[in-house]
C-alpha atoms as a PDB file:
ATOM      1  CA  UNK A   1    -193.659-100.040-164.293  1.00  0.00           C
ATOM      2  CA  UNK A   2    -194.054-103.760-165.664  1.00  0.00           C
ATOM      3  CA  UNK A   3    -197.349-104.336-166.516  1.00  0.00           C
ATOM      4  CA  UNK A   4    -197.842-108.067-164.465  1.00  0.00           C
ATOM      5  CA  UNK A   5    -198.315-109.626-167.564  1.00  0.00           C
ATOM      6  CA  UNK A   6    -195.596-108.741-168.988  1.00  0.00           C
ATOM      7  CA  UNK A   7    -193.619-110.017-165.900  1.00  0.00           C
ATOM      8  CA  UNK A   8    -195.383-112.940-166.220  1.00  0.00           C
ATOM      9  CA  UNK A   9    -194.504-113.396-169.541  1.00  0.00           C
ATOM     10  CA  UNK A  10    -190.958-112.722-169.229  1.00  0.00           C
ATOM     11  CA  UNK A  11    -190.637-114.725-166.149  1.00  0.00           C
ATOM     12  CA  UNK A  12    -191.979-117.795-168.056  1.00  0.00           C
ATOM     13  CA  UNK A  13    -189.876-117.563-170.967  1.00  0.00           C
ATOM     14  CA  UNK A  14    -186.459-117.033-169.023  1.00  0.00           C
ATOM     15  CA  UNK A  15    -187.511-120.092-166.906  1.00  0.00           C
ATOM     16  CA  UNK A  16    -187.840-122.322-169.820  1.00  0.00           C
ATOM     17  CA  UNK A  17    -184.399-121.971-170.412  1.00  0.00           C
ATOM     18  CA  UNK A  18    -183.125-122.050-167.158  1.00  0.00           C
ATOM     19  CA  UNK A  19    -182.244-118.309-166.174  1.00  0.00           C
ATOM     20  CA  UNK A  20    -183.198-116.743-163.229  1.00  0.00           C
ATOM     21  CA  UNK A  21    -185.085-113.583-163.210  1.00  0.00           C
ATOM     22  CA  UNK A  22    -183.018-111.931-160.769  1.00  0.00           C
ATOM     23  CA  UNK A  23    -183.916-108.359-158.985  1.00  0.00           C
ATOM     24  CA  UNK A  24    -181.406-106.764-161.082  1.00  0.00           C
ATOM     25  CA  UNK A  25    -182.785-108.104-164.274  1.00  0.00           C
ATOM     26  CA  UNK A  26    -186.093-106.981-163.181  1.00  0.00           C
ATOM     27  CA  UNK A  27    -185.052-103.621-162.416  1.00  0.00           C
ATOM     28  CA  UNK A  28    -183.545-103.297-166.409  1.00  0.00           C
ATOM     29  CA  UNK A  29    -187.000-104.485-167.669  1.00  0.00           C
ATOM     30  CA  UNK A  30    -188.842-102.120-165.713  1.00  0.00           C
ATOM     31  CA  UNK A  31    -186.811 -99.284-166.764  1.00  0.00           C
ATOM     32  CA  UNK A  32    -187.128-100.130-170.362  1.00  0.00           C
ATOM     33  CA  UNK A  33    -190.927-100.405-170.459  1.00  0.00           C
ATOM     34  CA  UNK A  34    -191.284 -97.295-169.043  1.00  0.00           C
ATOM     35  CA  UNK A  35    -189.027 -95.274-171.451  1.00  0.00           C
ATOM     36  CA  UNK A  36    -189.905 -93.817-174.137  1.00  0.00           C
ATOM     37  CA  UNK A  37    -187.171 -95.624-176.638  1.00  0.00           C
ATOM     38  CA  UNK A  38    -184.375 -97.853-176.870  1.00  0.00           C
ATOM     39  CA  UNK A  39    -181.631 -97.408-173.893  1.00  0.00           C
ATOM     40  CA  UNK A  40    -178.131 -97.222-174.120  1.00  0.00           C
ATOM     41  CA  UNK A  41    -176.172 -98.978-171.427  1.00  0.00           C
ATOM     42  CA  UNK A  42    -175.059 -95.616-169.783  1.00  0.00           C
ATOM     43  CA  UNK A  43    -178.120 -94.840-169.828  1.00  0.00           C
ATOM     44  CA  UNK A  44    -180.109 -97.050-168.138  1.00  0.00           C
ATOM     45  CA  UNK A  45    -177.237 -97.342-165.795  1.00  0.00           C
ATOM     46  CA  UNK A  46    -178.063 -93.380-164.780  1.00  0.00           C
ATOM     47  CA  UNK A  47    -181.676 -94.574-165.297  1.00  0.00           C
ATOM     48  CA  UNK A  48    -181.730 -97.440-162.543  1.00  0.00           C
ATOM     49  CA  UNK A  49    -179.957 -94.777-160.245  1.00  0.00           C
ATOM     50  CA  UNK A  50    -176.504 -96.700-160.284  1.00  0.00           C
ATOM     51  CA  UNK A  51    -178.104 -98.804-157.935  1.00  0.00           C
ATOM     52  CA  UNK A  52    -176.806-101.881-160.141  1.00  0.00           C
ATOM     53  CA  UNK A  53    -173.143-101.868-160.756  1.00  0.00           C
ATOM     54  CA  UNK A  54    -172.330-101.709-164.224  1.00  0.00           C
ATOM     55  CA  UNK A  55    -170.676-105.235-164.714  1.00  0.00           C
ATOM     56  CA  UNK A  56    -173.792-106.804-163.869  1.00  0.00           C
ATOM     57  CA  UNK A  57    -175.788-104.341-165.815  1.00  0.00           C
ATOM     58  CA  UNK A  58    -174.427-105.913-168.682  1.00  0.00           C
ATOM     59  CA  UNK A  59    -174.334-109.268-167.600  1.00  0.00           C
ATOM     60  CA  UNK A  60    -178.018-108.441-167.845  1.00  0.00           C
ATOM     61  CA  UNK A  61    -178.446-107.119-171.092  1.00  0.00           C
ATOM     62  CA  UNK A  62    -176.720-109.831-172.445  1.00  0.00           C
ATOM     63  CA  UNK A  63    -178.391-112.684-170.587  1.00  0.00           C
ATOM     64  CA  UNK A  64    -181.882-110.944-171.836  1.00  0.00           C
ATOM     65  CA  UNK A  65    -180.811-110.022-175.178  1.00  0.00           C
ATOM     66  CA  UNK A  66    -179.591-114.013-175.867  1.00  0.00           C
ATOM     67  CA  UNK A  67    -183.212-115.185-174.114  1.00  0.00           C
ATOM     68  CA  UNK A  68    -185.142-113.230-176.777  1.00  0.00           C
ATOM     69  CA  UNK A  69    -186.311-110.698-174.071  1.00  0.00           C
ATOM     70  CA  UNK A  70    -184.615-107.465-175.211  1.00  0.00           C
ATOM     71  CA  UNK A  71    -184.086-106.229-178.515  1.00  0.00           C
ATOM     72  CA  UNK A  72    -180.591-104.313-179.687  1.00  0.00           C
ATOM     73  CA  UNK A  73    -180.478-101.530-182.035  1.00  0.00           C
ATOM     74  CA  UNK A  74    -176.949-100.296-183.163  1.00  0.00           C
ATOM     75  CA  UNK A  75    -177.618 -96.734-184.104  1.00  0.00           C
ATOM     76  CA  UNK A  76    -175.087 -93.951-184.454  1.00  0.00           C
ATOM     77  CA  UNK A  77    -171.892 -93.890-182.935  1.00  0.00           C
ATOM     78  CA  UNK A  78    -171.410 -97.516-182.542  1.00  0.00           C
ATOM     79  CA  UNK A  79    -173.723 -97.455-179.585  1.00  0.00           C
ATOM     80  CA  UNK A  80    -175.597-100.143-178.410  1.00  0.00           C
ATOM     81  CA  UNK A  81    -179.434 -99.163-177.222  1.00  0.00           C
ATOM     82  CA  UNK A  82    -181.907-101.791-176.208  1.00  0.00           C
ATOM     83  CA  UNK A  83    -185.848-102.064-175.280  1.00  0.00           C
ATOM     84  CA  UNK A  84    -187.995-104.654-174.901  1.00  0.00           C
ATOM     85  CA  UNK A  85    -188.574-107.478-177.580  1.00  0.00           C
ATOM     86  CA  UNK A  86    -191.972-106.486-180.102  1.00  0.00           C
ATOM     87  CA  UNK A  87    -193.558-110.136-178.855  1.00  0.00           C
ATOM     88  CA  UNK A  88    -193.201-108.031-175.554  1.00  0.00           C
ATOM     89  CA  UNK A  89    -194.454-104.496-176.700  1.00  0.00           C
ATOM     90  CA  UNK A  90    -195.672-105.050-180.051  1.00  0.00           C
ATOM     91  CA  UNK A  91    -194.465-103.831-183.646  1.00  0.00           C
ATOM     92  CA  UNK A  92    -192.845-100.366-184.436  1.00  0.00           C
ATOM     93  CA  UNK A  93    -190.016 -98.741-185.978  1.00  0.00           C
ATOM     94  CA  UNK A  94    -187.527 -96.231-185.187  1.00  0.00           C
ATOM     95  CA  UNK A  95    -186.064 -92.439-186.129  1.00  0.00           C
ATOM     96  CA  UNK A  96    -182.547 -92.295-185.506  1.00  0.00           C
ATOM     97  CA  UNK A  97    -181.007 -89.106-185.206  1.00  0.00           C
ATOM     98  CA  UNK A  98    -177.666 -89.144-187.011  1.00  0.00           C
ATOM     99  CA  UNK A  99    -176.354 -86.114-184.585  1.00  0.00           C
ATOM    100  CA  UNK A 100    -176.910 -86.998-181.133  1.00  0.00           C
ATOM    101  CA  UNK A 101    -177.914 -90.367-181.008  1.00  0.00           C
ATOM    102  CA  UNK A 102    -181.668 -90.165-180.256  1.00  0.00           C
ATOM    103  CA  UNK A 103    -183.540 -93.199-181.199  1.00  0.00           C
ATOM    104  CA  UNK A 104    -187.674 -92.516-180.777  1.00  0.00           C
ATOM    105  CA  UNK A 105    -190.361 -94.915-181.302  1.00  0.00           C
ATOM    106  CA  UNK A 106    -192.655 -94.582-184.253  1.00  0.00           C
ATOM    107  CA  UNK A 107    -196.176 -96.636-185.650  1.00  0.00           C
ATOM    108  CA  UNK A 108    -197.234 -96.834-189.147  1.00  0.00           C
ATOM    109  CA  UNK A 109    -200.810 -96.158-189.481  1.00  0.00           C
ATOM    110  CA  UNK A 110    -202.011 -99.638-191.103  1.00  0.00           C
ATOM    111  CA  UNK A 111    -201.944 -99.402-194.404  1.00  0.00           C
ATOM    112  CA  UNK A 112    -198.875 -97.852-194.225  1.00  0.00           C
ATOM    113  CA  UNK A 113    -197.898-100.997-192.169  1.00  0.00           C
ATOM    114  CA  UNK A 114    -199.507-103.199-195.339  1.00  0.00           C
ATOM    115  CA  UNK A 115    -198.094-101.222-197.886  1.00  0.00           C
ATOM    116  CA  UNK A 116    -194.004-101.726-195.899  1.00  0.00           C
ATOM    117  CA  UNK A 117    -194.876-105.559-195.732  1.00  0.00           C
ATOM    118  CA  UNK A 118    -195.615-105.846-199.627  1.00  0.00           C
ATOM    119  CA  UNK A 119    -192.677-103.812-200.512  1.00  0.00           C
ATOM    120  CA  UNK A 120    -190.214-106.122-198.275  1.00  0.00           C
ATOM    121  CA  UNK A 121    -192.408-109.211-199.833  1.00  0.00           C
ATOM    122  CA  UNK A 122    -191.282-108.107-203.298  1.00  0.00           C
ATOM    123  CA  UNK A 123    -187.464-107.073-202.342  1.00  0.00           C
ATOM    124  CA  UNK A 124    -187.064-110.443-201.002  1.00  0.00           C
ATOM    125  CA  UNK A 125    -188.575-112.788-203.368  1.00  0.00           C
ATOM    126  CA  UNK A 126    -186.055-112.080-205.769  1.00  0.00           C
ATOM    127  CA  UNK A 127    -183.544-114.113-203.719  1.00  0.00           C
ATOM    128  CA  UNK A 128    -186.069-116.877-202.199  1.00  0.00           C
ATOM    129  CA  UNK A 129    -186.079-115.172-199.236  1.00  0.00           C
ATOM    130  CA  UNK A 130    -189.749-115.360-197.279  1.00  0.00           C
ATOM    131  CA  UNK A 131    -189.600-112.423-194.613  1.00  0.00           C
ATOM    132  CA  UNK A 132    -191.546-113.156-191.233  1.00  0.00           C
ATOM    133  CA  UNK A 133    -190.703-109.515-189.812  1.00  0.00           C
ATOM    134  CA  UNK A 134    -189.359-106.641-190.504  1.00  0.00           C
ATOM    135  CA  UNK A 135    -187.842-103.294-188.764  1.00  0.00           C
ATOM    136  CA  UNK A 136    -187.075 -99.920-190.513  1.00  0.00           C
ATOM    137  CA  UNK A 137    -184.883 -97.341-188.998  1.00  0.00           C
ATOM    138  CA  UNK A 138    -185.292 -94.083-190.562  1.00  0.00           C
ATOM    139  CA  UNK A 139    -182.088 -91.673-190.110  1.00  0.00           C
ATOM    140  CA  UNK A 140    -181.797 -88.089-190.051  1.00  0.00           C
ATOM    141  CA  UNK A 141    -181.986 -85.107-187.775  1.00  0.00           C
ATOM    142  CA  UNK A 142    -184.640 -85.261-184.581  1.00  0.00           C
ATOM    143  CA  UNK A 143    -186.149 -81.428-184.169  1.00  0.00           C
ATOM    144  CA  UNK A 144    -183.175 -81.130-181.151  1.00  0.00           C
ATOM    145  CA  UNK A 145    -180.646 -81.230-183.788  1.00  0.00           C
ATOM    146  CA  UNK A 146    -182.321 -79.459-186.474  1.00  0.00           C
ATOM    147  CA  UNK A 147    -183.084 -76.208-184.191  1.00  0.00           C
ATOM    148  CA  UNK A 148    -180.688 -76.193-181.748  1.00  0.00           C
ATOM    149  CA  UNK A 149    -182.202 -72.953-180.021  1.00  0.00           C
ATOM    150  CA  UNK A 150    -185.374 -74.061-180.324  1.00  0.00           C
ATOM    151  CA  UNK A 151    -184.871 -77.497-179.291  1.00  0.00           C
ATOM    152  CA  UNK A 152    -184.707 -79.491-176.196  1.00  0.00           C
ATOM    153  CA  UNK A 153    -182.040 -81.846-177.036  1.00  0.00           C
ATOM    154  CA  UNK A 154    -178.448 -81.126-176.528  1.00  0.00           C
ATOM    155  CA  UNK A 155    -175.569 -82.809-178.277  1.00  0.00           C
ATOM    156  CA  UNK A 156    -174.878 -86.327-177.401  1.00  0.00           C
ATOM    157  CA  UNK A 157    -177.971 -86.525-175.273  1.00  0.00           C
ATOM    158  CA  UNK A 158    -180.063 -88.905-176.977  1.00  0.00           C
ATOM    159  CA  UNK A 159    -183.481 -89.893-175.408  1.00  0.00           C
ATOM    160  CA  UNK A 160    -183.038 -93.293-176.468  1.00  0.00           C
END
């Protein structure tokens, strides 16, 4: 569920340039803020129970992606998984699993957070670059993939 902020917030921004906040595209942003990582397209599709037909599903993906609303990650696969912008849901990174596609959610403790932001400082001077953000996606294998018997995931089922 959309916390009424957030709707607010959204609602506001996509109004400032002109775009309607139609049911549709407030079913998508409710489904993303309550998962538990970035979406694929399928999945949200199986997510919002194929109640909105795909064309329009990604009519409104794009028309929230180009608003600054959603946030795409292209992990493994060539696939395509998005989740609400971090001026939305606020800063974090993501473990990508190189197998099946799984893309979790993942906070530094703070001074790890410090420590990132001085490293990226210092890779980017060089060039006379000044970084105002940052992301890091860490790949690899999820637990699923690693342990197959013991794990929960199967292949190509990705939470994310």
């Amino acid at each position: 569920m959309v916390s009424q902020q957030i709707d607010r917030q959204i609602a506001a921004r996509l109004a400032a340039s002109g775009i309607r906040y139609t049911s549709g595209r407030r079913r998508v942003v409710g489904v993303l803020a309550a998962a538990d990582g970035p979406r694929s397209a399928a999945e949200l599709h199986d997510d919002l129970g194929r109640k909105v037909p795909l064309s329009s599903l990604y009519r409104s993906l794009s028309v929230l992606t180009d608003a600054g609303v959603l946030a795409p990650h292209h992990g493994s696969g060539r696939i395509v998984r998005y989740e609400l912008a971090e001026w939305l849901m606020g800063h974090h990174h993501h473990l990508v699993c190189a197998d099946c596609g799984a893309v979790d959610d993942v906070e530094l403790p703070e001074p790890w957070e410090s420590a990132l932001a001085v490293l990226v400082s210092e890779a980017t001077a060089p060039q006379g670059f000044i970084a105002a953000s940052h992301t890091l996606e860490i790949g690899g294998l999820c637990p699923g993939c690693l342990n197959p018997e013991q794990g929960t995931r199967s292949k190509g089922a990705g939470i994310g």
